[in-house]
N, C-alpha and C. Protein backbone atom coordinates (compact mmCIF):
# COMPACT_ATOMS: atom_id res chain seq x y z
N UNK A 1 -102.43 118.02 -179.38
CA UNK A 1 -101.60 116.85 -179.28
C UNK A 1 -100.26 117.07 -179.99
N UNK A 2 -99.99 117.55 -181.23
CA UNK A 2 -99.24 117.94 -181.72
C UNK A 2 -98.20 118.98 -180.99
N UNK A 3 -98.57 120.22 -180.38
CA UNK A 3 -97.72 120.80 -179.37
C UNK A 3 -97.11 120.01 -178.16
N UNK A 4 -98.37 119.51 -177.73
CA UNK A 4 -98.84 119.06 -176.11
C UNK A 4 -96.94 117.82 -176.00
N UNK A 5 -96.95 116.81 -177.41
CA UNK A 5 -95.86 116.31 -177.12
C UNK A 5 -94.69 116.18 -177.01
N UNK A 6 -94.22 117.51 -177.80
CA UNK A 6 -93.20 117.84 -177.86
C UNK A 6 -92.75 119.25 -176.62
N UNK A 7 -94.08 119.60 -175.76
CA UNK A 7 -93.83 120.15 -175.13
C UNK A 7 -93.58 119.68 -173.76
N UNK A 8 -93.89 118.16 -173.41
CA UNK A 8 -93.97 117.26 -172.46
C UNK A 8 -92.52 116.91 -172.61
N UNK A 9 -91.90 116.19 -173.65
CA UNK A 9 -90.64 115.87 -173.67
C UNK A 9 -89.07 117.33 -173.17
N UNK A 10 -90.00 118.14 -173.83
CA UNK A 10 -88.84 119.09 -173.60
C UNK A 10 -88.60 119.27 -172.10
N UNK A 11 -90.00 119.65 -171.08
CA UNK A 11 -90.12 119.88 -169.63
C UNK A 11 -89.35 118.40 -169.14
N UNK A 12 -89.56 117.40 -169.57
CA UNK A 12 -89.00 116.52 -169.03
C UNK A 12 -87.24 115.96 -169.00
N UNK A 13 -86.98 116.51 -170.00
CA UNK A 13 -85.44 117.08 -170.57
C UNK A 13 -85.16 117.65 -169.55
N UNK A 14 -85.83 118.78 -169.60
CA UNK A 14 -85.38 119.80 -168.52
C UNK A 14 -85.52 118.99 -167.10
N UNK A 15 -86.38 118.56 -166.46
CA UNK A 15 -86.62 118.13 -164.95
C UNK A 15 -85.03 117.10 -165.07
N UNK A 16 -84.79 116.40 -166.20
CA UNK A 16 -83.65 115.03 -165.66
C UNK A 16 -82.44 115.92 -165.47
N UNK A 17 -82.14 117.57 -166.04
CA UNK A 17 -81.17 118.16 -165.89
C UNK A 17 -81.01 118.93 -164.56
N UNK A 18 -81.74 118.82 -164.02
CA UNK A 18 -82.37 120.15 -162.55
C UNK A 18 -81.57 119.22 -161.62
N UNK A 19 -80.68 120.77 -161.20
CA UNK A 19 -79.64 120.11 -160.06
C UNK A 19 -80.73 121.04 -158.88
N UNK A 20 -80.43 120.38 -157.62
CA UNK A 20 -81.09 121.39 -156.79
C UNK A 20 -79.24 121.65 -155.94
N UNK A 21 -79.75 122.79 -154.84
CA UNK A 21 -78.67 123.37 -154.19
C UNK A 21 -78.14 122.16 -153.44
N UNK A 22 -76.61 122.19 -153.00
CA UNK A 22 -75.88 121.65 -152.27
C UNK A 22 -76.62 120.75 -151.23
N UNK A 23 -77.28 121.68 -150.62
CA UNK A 23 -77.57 121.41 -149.07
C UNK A 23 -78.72 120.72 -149.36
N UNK A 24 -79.50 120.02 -150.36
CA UNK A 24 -80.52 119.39 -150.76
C UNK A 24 -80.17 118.20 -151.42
N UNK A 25 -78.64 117.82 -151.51
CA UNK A 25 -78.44 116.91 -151.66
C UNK A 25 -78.51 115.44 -151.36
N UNK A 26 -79.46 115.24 -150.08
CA UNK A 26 -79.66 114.32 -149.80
C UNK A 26 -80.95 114.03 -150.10
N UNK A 27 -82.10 114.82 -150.81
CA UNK A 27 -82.96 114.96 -151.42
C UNK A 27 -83.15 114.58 -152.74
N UNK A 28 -82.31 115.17 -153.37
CA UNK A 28 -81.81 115.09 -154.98
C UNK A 28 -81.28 113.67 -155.21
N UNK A 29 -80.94 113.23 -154.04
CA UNK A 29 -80.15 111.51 -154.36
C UNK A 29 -81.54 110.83 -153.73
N UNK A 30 -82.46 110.99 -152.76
CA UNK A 30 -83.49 110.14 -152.98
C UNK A 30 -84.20 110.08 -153.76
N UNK A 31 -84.77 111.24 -154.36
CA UNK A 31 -85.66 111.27 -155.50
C UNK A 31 -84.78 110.67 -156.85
N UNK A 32 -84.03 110.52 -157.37
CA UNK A 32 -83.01 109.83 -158.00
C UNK A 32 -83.10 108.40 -158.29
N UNK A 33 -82.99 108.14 -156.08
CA UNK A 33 -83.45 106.48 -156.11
C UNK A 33 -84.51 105.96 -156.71
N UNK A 34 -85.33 107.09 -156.19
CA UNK A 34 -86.88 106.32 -156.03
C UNK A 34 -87.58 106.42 -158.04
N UNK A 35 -86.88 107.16 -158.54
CA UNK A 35 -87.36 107.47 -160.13
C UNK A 35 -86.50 106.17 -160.90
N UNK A 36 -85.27 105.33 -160.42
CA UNK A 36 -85.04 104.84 -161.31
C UNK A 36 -85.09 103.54 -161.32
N UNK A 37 -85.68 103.04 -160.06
CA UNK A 37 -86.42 101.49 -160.37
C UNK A 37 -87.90 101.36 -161.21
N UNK A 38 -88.28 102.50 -161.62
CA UNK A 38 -89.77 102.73 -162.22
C UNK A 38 -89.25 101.89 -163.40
N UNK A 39 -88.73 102.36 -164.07
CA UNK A 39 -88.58 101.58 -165.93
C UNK A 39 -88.35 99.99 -165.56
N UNK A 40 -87.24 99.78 -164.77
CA UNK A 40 -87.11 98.54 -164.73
C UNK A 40 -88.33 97.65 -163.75
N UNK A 41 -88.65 97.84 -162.95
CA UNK A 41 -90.06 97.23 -162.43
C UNK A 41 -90.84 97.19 -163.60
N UNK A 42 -91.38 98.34 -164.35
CA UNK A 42 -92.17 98.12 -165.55
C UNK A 42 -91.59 97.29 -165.94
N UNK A 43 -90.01 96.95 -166.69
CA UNK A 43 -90.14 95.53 -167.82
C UNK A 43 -89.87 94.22 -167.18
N UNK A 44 -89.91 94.24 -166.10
CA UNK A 44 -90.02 93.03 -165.26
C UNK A 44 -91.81 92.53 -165.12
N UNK A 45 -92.64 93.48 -165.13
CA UNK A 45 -94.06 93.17 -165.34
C UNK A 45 -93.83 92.79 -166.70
N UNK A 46 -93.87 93.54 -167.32
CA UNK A 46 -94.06 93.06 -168.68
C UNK A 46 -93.47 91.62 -169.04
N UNK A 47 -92.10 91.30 -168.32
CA UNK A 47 -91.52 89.92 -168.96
C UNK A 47 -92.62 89.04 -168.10
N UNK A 48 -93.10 88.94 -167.45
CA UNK A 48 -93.93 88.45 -166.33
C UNK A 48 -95.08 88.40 -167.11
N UNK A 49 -95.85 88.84 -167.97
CA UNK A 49 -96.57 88.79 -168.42
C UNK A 49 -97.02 88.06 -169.88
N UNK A 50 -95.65 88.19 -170.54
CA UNK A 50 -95.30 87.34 -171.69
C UNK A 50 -95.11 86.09 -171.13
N UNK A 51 -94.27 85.85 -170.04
CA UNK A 51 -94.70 84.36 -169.78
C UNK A 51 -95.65 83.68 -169.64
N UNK A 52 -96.51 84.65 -168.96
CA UNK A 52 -97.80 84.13 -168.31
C UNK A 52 -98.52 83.57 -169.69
N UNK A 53 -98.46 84.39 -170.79
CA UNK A 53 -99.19 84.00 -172.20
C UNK A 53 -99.15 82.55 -172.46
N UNK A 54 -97.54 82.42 -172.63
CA UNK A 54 -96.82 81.14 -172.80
C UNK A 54 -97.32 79.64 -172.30
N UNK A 55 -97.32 80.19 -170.87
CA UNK A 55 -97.62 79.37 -170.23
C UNK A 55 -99.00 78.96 -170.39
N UNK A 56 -100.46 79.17 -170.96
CA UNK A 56 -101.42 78.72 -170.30
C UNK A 56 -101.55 77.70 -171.95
């Protein structure tokens, strides 16, 4: 665990820096799309969920 996390962060460093070639550029901009509604969908559940507390 001790390696395992600091070796996860680094690969992942690396993947947000990875250009692919030219001609894959229309690739590189979907996968782009599709990775960066993930965080925000997550805190939209989450605010969704704190309400729900609230509410009952």
């Amino acid at each position: 665990m001790v390696i395992s996390t600091p070796l996860i962060e680094c690969l992942s460093n690396f993947n947000q820096r990875l250009q692919l070639p030219h001609f894959l550029d229309g690739v590189q901009r979907w996968m782009r799309e599709t990775e960066d509604p993930g965080p925000k969908a997550y805190s939209r559940i989450a605010e969704n969920e704190n309400h729900l507390k609230y509410d009952i």
